[in-house]
N, C-alpha and C. Protein backbone atom coordinates (compact mmCIF):
# COMPACT_ATOMS: atom_id res chain seq x y z
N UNK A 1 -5.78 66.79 16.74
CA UNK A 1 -5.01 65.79 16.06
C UNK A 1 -5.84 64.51 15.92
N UNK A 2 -5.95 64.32 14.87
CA UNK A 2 -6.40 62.69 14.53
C UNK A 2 -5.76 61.99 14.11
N UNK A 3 -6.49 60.05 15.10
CA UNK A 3 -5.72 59.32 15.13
C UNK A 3 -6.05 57.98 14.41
N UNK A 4 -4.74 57.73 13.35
CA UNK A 4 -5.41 56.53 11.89
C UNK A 4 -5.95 55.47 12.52
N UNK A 5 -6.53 54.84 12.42
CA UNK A 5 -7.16 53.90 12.59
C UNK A 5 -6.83 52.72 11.94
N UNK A 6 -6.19 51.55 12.52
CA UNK A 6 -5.88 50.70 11.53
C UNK A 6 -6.61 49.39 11.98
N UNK A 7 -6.86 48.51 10.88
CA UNK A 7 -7.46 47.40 10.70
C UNK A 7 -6.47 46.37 10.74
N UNK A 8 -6.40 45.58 11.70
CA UNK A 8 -5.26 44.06 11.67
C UNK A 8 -6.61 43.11 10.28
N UNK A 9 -5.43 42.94 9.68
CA UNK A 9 -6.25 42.21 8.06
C UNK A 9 -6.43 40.62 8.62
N UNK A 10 -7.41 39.82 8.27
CA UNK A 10 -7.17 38.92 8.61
C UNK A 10 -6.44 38.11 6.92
N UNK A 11 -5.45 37.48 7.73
CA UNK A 11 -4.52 36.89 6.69
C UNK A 11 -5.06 35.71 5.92
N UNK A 12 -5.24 34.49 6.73
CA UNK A 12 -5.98 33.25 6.34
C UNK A 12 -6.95 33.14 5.58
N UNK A 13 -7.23 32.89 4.51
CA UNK A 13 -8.50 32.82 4.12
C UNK A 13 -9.49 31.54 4.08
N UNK A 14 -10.75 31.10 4.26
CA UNK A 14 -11.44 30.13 4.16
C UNK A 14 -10.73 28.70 4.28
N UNK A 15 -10.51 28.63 2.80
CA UNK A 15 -9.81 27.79 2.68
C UNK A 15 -8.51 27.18 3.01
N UNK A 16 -7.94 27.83 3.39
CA UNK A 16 -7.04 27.52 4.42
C UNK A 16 -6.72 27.08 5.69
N UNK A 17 -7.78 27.93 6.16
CA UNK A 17 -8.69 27.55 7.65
C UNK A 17 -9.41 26.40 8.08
N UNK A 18 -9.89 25.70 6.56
CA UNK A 18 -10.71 24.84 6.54
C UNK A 18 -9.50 23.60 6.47
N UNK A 19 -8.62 23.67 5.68
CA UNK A 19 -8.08 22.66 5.06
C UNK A 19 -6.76 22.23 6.60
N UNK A 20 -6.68 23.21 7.64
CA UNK A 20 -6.10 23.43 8.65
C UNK A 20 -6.91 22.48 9.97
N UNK A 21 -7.92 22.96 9.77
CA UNK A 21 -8.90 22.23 10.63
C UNK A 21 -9.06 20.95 10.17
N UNK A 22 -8.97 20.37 8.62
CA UNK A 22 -9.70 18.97 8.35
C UNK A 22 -8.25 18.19 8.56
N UNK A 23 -7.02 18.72 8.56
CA UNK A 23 -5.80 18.03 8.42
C UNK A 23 -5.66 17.56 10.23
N UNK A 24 -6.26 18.39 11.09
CA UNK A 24 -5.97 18.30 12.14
C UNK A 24 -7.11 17.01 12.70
N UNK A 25 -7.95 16.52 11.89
CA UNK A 25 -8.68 15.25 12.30
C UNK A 25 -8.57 14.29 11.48
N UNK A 26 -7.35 13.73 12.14
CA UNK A 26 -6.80 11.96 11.47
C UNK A 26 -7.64 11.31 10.90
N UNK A 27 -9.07 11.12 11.84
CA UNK A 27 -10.42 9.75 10.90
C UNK A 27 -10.89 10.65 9.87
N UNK A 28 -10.82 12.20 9.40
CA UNK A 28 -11.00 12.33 8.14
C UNK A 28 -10.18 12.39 7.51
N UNK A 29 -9.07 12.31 7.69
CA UNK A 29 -8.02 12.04 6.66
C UNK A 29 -7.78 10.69 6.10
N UNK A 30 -8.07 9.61 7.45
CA UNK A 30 -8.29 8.54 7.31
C UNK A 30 -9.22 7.96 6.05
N UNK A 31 -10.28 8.67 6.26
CA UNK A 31 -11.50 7.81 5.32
C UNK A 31 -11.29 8.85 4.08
N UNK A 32 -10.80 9.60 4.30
CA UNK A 32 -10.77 10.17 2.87
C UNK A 32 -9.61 9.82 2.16
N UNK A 33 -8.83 9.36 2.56
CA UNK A 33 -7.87 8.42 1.87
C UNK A 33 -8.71 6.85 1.07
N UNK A 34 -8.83 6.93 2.06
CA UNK A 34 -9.82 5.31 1.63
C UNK A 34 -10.57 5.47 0.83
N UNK A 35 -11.49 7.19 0.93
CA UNK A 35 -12.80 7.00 -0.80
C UNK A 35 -11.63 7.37 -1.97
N UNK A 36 -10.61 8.06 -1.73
CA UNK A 36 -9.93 8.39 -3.18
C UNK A 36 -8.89 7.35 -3.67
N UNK A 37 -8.61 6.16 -3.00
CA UNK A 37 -8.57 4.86 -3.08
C UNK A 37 -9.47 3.99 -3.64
N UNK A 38 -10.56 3.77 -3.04
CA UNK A 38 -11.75 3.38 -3.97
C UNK A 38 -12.20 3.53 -5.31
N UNK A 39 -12.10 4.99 -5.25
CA UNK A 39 -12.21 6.15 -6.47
C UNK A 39 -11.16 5.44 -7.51
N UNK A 40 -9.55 5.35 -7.27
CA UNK A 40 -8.74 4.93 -7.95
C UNK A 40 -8.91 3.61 -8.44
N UNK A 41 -9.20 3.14 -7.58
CA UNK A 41 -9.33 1.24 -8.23
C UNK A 41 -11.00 1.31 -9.39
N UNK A 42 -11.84 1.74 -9.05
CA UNK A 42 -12.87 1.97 -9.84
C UNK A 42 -12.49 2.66 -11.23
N UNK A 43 -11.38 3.48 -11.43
CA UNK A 43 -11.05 3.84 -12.61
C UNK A 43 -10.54 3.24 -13.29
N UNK A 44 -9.09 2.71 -12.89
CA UNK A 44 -8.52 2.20 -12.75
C UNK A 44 -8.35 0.30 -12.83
N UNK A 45 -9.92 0.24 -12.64
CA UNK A 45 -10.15 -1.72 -12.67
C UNK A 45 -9.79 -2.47 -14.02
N UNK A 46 -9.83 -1.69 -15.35
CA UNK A 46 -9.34 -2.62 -16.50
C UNK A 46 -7.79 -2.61 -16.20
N UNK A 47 -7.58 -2.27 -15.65
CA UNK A 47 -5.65 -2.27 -15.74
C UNK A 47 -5.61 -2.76 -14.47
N UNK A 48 -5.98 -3.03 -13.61
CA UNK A 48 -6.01 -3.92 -12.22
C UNK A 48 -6.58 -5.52 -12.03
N UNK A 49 -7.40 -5.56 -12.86
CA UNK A 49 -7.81 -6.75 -12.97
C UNK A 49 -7.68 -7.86 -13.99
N UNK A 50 -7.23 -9.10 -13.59
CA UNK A 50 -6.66 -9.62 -14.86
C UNK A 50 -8.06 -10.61 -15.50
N UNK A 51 -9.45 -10.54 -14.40
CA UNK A 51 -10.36 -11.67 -15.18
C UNK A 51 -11.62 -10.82 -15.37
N UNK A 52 -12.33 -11.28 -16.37
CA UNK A 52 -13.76 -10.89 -16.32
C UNK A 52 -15.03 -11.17 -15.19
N UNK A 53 -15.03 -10.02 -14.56
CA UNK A 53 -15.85 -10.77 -13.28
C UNK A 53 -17.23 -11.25 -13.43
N UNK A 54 -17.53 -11.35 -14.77
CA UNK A 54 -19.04 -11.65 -14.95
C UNK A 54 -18.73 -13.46 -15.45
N UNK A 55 -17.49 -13.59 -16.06
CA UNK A 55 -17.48 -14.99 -16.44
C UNK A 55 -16.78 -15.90 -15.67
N UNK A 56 -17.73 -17.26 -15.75
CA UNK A 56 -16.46 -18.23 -15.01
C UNK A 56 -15.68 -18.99 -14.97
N UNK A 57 -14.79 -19.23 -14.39
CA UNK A 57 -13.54 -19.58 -14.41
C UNK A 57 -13.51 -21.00 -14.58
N UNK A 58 -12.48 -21.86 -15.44
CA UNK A 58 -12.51 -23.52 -15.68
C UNK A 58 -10.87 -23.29 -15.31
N UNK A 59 -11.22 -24.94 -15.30
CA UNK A 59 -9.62 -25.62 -14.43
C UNK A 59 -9.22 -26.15 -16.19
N UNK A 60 -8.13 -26.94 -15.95
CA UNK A 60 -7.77 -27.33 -17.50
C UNK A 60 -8.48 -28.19 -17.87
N UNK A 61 -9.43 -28.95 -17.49
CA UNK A 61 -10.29 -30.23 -17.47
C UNK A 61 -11.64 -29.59 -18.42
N UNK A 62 -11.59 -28.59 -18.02
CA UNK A 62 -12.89 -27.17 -18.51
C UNK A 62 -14.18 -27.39 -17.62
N UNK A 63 -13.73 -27.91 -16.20
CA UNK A 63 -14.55 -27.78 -15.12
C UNK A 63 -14.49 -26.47 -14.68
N UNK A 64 -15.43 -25.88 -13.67
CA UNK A 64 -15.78 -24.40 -13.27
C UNK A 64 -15.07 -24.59 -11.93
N UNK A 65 -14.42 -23.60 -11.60
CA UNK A 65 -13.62 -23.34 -10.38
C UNK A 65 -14.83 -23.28 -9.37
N UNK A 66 -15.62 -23.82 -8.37
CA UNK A 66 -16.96 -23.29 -7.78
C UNK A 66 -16.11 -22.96 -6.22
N UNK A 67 -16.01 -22.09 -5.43
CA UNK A 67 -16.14 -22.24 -4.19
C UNK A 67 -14.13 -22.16 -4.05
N UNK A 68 -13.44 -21.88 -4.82
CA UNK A 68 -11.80 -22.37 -4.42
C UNK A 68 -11.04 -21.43 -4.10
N UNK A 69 -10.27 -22.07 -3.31
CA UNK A 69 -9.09 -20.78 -2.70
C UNK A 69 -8.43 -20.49 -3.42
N UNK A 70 -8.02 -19.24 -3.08
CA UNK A 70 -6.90 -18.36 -3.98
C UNK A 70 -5.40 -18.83 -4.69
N UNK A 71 -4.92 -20.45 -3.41
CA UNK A 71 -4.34 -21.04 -3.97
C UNK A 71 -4.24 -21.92 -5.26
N UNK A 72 -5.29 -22.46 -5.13
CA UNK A 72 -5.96 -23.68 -6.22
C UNK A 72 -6.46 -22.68 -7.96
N UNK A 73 -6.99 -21.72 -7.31
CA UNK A 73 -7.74 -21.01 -8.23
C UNK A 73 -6.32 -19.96 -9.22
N UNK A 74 -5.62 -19.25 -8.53
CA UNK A 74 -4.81 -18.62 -9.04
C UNK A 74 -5.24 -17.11 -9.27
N UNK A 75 -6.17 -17.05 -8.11
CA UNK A 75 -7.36 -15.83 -7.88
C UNK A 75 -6.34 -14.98 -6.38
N UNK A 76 -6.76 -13.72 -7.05
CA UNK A 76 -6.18 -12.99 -4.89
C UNK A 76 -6.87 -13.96 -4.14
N UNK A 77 -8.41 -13.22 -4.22
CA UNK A 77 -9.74 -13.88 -3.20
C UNK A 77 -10.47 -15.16 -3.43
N UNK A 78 -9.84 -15.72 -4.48
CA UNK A 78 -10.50 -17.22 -5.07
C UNK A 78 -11.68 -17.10 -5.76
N UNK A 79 -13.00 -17.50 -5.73
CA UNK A 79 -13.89 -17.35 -6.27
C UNK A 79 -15.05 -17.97 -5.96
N UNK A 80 -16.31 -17.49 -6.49
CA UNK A 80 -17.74 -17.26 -5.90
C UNK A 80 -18.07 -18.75 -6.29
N UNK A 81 -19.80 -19.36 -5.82
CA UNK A 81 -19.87 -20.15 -5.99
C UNK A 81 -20.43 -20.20 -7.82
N UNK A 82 -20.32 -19.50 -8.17
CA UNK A 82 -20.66 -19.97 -9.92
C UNK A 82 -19.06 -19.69 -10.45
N UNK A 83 -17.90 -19.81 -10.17
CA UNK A 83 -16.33 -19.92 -10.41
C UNK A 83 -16.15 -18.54 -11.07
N UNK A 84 -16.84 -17.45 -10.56
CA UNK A 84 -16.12 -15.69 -11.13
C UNK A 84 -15.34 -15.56 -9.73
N UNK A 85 -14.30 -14.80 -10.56
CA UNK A 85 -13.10 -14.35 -9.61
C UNK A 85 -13.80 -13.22 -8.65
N UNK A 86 -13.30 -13.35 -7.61
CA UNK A 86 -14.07 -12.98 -6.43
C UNK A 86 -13.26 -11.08 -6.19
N UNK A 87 -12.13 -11.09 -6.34
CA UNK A 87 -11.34 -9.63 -6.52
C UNK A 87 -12.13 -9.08 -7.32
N UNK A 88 -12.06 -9.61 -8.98
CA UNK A 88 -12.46 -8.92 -10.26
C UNK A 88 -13.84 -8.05 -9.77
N UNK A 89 -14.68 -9.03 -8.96
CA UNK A 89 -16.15 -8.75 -8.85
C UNK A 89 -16.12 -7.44 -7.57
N UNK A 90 -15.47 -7.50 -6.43
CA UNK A 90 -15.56 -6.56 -5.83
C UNK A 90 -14.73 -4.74 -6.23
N UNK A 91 -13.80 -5.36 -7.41
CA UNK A 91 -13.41 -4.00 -8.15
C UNK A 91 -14.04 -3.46 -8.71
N UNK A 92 -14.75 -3.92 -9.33
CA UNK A 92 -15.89 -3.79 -9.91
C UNK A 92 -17.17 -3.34 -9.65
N UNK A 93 -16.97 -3.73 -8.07
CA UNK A 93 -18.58 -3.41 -7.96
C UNK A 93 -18.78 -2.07 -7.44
């Protein structure tokens, strides 16, 4: 009498295994949130940003904003010392 021989299949495949293992380590979930964040604002920067970050910014006087806080300026991050909006430029960059 012979006896079948059976194979336990393995179910999981690769990718599954993998995507099991990377879910189970928070700081890569962590930072990989953060590059496809990045990723998004980089696409995404003409519709996020309301100034040109290469030009600079005047008060109503048509003086250059140099060095001002976000209050004064009407900037998130205010702006650099030649008066470009300081957000625009890091979305950007």
């Amino acid at each position: 009498m012979e006896k079948k021989i059976t194979y336990k299949r393995r179910t999981n495949l690769f990718k599954t295994d993998a995507w099991k293992r990377f879910s189970k380590n928070k700081l890569a979930l962590i930072g990989s949130i953060i590059i496809l964040l990045m990723i998004a604002a980089a696409i995404l920067a003409p519709l996020i940003v309301q100034n040109d970050p290469y030009v600079s910014l005047t008060d109503a006087n048509g003086l250059i904003l140099k060095n001002s806080s976000p209050a004064k300026s009407g900037t998130i991050l205010g702006t650099d010392s030649l008066g470009r909006d300081t957000f625009s430029r890091v979305i950007y960059a």
